[in-house]
N, C-alpha and C. Protein backbone atom coordinates (compact mmCIF):
# COMPACT_ATOMS: atom_id res chain seq x y z
N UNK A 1 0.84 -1.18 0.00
CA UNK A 1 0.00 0.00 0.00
C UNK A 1 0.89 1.24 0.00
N UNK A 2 0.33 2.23 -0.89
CA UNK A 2 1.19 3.60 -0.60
C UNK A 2 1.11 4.44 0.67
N UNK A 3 2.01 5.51 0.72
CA UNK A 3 1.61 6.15 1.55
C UNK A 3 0.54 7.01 1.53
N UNK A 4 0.22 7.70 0.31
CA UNK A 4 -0.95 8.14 0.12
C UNK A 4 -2.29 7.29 0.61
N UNK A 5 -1.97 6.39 0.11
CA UNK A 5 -3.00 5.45 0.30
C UNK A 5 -3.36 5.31 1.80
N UNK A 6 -2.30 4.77 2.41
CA UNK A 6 -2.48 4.75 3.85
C UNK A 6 -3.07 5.74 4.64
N UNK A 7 -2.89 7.17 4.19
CA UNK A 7 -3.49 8.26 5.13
C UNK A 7 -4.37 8.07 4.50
N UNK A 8 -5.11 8.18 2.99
CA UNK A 8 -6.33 8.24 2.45
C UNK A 8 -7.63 7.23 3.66
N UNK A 9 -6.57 5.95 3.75
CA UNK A 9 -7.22 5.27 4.64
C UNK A 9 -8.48 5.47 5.78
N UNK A 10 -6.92 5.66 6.26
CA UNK A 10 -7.10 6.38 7.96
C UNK A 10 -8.33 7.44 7.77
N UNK A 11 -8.39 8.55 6.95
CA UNK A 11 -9.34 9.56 6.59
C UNK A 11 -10.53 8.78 6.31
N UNK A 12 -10.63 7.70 5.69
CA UNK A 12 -12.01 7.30 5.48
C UNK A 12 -12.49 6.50 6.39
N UNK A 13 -11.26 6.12 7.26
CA UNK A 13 -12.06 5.02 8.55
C UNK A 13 -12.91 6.11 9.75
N UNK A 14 -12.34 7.57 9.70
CA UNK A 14 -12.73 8.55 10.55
C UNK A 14 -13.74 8.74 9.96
N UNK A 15 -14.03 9.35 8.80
CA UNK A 15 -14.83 9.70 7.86
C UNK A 15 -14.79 11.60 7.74
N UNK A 16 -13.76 11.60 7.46
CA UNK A 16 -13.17 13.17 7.25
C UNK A 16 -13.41 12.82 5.87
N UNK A 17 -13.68 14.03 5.45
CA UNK A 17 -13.64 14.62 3.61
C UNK A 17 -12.42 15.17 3.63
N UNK A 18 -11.84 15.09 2.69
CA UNK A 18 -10.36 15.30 2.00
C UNK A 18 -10.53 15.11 0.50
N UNK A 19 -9.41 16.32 0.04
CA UNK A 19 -9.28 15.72 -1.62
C UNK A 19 -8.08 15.55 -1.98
N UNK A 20 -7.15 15.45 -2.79
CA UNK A 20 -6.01 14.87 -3.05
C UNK A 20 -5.77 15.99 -4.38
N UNK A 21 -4.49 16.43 -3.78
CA UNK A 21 -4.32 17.86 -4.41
C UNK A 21 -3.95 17.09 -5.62
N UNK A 22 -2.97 16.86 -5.50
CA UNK A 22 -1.90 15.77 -6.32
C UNK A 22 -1.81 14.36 -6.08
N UNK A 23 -0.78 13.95 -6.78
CA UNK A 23 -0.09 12.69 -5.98
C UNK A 23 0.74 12.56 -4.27
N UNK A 24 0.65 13.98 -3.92
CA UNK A 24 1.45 13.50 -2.87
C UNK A 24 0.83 14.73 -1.67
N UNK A 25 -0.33 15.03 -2.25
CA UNK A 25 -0.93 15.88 -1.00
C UNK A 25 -2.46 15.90 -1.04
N UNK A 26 -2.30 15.67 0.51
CA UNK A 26 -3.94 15.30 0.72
C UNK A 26 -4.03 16.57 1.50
N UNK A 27 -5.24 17.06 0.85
CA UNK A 27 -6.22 18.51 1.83
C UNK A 27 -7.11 18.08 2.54
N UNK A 28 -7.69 18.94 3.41
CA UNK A 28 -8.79 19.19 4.33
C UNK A 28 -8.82 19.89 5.26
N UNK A 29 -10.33 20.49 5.94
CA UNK A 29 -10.12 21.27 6.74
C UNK A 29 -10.17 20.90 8.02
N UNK A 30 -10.58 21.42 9.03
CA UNK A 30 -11.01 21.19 10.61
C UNK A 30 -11.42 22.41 11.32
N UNK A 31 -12.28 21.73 11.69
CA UNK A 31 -13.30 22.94 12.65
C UNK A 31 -13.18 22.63 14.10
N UNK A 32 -12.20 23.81 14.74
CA UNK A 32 -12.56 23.80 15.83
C UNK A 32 -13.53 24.51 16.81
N UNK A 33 -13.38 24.62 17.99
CA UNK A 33 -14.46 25.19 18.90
C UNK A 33 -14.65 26.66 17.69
N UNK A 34 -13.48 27.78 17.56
CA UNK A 34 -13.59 28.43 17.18
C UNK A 34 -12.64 29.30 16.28
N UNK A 35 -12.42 28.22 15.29
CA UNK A 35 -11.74 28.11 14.20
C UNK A 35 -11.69 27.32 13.45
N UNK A 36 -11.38 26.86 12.14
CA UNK A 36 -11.20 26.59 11.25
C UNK A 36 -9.51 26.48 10.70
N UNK A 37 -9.17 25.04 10.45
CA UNK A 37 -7.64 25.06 10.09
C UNK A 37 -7.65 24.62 8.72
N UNK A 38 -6.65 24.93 8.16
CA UNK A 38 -6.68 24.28 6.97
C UNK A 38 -6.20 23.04 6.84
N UNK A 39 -5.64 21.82 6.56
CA UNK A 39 -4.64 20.92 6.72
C UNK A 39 -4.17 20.14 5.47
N UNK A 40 -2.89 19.87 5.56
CA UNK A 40 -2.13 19.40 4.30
C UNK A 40 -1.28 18.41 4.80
N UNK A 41 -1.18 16.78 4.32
CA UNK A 41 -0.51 15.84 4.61
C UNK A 41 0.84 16.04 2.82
N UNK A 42 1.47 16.25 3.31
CA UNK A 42 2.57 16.54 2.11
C UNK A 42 3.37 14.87 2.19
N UNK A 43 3.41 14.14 1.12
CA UNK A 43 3.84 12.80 1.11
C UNK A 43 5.20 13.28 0.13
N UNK A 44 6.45 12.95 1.01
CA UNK A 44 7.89 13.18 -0.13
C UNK A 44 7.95 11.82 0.02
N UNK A 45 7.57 11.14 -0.67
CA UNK A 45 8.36 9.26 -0.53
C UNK A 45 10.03 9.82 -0.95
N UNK A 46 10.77 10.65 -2.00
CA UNK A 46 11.71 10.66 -2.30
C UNK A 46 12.99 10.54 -0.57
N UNK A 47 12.08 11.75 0.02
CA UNK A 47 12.88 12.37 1.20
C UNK A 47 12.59 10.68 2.69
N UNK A 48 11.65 10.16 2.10
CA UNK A 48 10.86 9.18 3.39
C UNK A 48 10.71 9.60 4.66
N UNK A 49 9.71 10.63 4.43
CA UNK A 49 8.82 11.46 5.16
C UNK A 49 7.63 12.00 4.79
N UNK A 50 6.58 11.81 5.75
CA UNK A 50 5.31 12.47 6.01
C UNK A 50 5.40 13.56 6.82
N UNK A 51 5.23 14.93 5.95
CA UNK A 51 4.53 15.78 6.35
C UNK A 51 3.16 16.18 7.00
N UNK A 52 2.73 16.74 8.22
CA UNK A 52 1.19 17.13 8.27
C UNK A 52 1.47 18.48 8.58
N UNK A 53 0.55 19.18 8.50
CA UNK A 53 0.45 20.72 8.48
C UNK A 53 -0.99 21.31 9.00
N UNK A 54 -0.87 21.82 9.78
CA UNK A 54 -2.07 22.72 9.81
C UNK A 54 -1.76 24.07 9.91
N UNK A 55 -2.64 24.93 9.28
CA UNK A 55 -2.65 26.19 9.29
C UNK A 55 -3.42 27.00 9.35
N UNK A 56 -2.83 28.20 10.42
CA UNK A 56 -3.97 29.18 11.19
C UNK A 56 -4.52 30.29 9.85
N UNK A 57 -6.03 30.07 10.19
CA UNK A 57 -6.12 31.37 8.96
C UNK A 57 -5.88 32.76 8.77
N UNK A 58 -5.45 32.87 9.71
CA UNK A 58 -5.22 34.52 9.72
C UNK A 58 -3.80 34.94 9.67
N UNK A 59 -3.28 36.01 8.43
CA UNK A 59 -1.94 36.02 8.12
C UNK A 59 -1.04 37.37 9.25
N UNK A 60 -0.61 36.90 10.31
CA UNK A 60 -0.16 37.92 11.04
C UNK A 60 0.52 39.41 10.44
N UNK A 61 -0.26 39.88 11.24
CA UNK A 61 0.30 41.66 10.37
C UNK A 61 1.82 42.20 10.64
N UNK A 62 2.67 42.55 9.75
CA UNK A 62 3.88 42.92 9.74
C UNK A 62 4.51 43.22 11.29
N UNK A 63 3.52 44.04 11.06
CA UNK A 63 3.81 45.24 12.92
C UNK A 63 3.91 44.07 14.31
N UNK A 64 3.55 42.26 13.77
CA UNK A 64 3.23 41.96 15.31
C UNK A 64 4.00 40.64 14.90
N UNK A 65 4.70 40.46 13.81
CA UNK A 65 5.74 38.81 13.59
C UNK A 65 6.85 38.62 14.22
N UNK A 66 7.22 40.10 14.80
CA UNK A 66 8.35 39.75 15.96
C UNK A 66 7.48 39.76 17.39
N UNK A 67 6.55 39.88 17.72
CA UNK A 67 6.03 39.05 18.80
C UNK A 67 5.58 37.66 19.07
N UNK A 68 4.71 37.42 17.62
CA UNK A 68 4.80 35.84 17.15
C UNK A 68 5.43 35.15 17.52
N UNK A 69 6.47 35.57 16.57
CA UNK A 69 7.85 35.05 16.43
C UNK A 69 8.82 34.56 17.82
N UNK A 70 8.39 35.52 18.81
CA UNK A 70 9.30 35.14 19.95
C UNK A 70 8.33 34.25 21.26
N UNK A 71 7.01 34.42 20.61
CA UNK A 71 5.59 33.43 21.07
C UNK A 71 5.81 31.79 20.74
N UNK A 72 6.07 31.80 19.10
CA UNK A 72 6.52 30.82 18.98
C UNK A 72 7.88 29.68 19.29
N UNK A 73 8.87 30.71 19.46
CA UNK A 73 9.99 30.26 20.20
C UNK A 73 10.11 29.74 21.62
N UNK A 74 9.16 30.46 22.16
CA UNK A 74 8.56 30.42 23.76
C UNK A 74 7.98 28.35 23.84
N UNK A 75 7.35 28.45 22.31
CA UNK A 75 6.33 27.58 22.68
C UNK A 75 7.13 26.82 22.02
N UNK A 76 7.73 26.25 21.58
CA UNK A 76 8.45 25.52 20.79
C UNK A 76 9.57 24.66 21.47
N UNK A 77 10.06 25.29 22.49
CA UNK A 77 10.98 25.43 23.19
C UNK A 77 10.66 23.61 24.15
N UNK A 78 9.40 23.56 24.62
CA UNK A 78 9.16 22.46 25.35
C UNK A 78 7.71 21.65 24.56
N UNK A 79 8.21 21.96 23.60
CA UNK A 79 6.94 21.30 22.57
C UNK A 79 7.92 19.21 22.20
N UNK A 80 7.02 18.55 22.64
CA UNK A 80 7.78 17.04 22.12
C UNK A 80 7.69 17.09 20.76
N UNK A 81 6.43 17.04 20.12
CA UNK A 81 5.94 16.63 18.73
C UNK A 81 5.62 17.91 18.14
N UNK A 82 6.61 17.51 16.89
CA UNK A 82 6.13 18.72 15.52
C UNK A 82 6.74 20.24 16.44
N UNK A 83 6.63 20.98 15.37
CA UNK A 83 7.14 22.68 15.78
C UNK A 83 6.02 23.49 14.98
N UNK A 84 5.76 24.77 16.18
CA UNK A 84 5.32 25.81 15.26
C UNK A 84 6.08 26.48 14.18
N UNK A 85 5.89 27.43 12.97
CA UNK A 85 6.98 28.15 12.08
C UNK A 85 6.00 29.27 11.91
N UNK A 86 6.62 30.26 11.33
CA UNK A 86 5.96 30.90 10.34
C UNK A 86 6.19 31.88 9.43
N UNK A 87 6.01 31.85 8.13
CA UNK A 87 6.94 32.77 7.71
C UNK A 87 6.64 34.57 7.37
N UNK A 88 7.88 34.75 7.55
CA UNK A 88 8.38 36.10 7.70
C UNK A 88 7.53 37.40 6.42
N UNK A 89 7.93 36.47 5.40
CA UNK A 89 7.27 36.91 4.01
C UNK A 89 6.07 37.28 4.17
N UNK A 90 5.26 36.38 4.85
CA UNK A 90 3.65 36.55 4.29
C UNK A 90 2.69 36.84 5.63
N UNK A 91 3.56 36.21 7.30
CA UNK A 91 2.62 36.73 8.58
C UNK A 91 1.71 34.88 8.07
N UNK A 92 1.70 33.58 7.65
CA UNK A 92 1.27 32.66 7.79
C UNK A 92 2.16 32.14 9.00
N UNK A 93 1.41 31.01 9.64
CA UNK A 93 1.59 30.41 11.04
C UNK A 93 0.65 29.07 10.63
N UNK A 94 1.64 28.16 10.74
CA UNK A 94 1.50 26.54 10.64
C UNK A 94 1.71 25.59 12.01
N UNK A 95 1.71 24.88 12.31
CA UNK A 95 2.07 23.92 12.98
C UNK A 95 2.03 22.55 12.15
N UNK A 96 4.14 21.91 12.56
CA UNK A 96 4.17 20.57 11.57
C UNK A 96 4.35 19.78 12.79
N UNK A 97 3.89 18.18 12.03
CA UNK A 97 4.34 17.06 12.39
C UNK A 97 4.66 16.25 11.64
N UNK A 98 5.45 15.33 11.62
CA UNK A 98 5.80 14.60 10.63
C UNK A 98 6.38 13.06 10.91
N UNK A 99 6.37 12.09 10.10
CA UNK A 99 6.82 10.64 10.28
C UNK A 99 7.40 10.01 9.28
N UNK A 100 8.78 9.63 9.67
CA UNK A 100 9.70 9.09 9.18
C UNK A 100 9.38 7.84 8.65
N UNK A 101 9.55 7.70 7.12
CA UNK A 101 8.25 6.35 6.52
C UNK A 101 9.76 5.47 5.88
N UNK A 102 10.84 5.45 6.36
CA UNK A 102 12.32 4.36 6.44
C UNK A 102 11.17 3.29 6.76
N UNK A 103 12.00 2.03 6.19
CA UNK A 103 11.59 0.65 6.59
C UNK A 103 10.26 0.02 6.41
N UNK A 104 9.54 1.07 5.54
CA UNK A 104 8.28 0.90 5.70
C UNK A 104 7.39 0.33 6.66
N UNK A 105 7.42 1.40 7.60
CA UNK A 105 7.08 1.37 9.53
C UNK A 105 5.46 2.10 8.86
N UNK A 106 5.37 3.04 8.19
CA UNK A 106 4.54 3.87 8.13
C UNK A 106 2.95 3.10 8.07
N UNK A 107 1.98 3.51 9.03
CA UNK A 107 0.50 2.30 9.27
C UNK A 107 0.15 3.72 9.31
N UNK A 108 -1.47 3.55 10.11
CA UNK A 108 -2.90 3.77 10.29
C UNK A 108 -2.20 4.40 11.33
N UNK A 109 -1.50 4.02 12.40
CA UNK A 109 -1.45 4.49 13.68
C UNK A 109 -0.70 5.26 13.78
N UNK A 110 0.53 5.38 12.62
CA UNK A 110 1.15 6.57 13.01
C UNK A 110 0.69 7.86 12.38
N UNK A 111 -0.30 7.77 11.57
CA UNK A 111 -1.33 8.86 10.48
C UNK A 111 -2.09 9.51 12.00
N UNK A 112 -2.51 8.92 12.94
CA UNK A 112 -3.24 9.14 13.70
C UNK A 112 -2.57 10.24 14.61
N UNK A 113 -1.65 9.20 14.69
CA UNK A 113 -0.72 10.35 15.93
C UNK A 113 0.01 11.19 15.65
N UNK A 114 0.33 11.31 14.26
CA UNK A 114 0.68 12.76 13.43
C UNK A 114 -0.34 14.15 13.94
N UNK A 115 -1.95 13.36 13.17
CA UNK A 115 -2.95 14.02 12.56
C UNK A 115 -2.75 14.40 14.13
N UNK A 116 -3.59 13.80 15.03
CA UNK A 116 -4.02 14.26 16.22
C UNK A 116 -3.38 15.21 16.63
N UNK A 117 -2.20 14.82 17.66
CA UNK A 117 -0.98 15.58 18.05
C UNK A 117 -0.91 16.94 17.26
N UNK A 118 -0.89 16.83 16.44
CA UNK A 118 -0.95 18.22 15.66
C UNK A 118 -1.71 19.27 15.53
N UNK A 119 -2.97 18.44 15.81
CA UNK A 119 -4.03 19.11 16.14
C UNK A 119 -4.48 19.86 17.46
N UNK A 120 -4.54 18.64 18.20
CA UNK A 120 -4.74 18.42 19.98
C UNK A 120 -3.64 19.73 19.89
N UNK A 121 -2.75 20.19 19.80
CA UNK A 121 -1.22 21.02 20.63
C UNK A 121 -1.44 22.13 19.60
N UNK A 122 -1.60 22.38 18.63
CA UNK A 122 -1.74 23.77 17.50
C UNK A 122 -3.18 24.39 18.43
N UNK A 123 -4.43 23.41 18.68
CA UNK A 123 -5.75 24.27 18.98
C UNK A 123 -5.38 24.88 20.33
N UNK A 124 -4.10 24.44 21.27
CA UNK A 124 -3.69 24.99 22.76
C UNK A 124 -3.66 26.03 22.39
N UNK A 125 -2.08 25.96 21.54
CA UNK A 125 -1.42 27.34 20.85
C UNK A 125 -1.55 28.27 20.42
N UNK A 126 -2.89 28.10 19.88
CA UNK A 126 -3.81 28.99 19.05
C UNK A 126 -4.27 30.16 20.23
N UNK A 127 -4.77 30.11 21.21
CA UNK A 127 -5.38 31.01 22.14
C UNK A 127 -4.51 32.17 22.39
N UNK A 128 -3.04 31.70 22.64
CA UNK A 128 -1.96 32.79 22.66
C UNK A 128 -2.11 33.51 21.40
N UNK A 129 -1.90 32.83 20.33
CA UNK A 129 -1.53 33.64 19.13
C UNK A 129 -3.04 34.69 18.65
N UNK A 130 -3.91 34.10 19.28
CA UNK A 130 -5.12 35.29 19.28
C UNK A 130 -5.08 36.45 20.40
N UNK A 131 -4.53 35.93 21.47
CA UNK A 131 -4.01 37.04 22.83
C UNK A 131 -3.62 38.05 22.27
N UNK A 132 -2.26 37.31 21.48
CA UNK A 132 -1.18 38.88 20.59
C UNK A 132 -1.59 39.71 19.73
N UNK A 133 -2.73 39.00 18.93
CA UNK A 133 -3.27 39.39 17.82
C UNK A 133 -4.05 40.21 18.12
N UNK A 134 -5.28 39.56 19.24
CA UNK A 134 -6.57 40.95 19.46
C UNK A 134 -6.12 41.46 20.69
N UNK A 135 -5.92 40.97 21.53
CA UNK A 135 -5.63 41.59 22.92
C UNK A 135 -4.44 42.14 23.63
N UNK A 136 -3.56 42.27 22.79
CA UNK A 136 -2.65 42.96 22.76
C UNK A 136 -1.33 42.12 23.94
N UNK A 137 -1.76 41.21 24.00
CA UNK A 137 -0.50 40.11 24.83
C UNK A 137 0.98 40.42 24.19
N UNK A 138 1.88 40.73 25.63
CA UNK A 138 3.12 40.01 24.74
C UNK A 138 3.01 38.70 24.93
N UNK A 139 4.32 38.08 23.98
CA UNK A 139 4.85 36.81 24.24
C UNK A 139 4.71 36.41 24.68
N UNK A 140 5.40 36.74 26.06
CA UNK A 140 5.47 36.17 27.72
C UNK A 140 4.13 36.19 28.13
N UNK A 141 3.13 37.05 28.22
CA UNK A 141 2.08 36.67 28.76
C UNK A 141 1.34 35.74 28.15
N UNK A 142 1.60 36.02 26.87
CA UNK A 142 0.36 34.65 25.85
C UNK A 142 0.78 33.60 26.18
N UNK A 143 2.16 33.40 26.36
CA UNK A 143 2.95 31.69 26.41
C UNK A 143 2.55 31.36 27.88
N UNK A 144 2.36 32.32 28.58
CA UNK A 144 2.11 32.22 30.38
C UNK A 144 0.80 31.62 30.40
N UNK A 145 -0.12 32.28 29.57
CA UNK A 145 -1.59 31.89 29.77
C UNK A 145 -1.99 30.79 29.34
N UNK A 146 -1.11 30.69 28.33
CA UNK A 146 -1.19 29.04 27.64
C UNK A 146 -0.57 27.75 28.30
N UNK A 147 0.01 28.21 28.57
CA UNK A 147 1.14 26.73 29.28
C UNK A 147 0.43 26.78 30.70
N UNK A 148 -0.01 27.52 31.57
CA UNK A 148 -0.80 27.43 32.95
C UNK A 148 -2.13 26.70 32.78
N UNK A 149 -2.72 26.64 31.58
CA UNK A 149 -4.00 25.88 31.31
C UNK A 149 -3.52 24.17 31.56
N UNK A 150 -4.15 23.76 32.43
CA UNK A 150 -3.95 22.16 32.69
C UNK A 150 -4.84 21.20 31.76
N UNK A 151 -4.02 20.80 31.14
CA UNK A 151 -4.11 19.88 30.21
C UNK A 151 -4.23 18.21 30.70
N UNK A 152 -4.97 17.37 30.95
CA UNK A 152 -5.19 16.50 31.67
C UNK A 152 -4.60 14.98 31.07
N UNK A 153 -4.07 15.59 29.70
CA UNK A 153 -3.39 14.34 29.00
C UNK A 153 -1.73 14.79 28.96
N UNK A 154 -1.48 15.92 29.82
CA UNK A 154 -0.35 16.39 29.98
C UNK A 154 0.30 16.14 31.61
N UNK A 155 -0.87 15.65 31.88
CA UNK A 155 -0.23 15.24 33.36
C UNK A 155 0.37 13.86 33.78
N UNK A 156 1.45 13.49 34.64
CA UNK A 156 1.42 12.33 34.62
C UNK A 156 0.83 11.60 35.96
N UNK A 157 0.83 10.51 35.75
CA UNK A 157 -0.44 10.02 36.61
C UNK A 157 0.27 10.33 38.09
N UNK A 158 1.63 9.94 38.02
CA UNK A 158 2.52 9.91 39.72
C UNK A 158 1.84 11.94 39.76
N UNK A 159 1.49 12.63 38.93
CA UNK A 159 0.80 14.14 39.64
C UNK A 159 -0.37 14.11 39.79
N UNK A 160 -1.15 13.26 39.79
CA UNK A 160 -2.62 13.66 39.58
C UNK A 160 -2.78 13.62 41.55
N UNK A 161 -1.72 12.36 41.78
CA UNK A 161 -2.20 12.10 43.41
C UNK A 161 -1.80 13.63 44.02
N UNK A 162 -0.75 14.62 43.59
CA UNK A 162 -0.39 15.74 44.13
C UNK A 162 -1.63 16.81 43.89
N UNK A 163 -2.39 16.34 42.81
CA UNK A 163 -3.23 17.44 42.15
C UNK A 163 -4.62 17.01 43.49
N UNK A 164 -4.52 16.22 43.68
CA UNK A 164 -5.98 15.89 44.84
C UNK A 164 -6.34 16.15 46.13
């Protein structure tokens, strides 16, 4: 099975709509509480890697990419999976993940934990990068407000007995 194929899979066992740009990129969107991402699985078989991508719709304004910018560094910094970017040129803001498809390891399950992960940790991230945007947050406070939100799949269980 290809790799295309394989995420195509996975997408239809969820039952997400996607279309297939090309041969080596699958689209779709996602709706969250209160947003909308775009998303792009970029397949390089050459490189043997899966790309996933999601991206925020709103193109940050000139005047505020060095706050971003040092938002995203903030957050990046203790991020496990995938990195935020964004580029300079245009004020776009992505979040990647990606899986190393050597040995042909690449299944259903690691499409999942791309897709998810990418998702689950960009929709955190997102709240800061609207802080800076409408509410005038720096960095430090957006990354403060974000990372203090308890995340309950971020805890480990030896804390939950401290948390009680």
């Amino acid at each position: 099975m290809s790799l295309v194929e394989t995420i195509t899979q996975y997408l239809d066992k969820i039952k997400w709509k996607y279309h297939l740009e090309n041969e080596q990129q699958i689209k779709f969107g996602v709706k969250l509480d209160k947003i909308k991402l775009d998303c792009l699985f970029d397949v390089q078989q050459e490189n043997n890697i899966v790309l996933f991508y999601s991206v925020f719709p709103i193109m940050v304004d000139y005047n505020l990419r060095n706050t971003i910018s040092e938002y995203i560094t903030r957050a990046n910094f203790g991020l496990k999976i995938g990195n935020l970017e964004m580029d300079f040129k245009d004020g776009e803001i992505r979040y990647k993940t990606y899986a190393n498809t050597d040995f042909n390891c690449f299944n259903e399950a690691i499409v999942r934990h791309i897709l998810h992960a990418n998702i689950q940790t960009f929709d955190r991230y997102i709240q800061g990068i609207v802080k800076i945007l409408f509410a005038n947050y720096t960095a430090e406070e957006a990354i403060h407000l974000v990372e203090q939100l308890i995340d309950v799949n971020d805890i480990d269980i030896s804390e939950l007995k401290n948390l009680l």
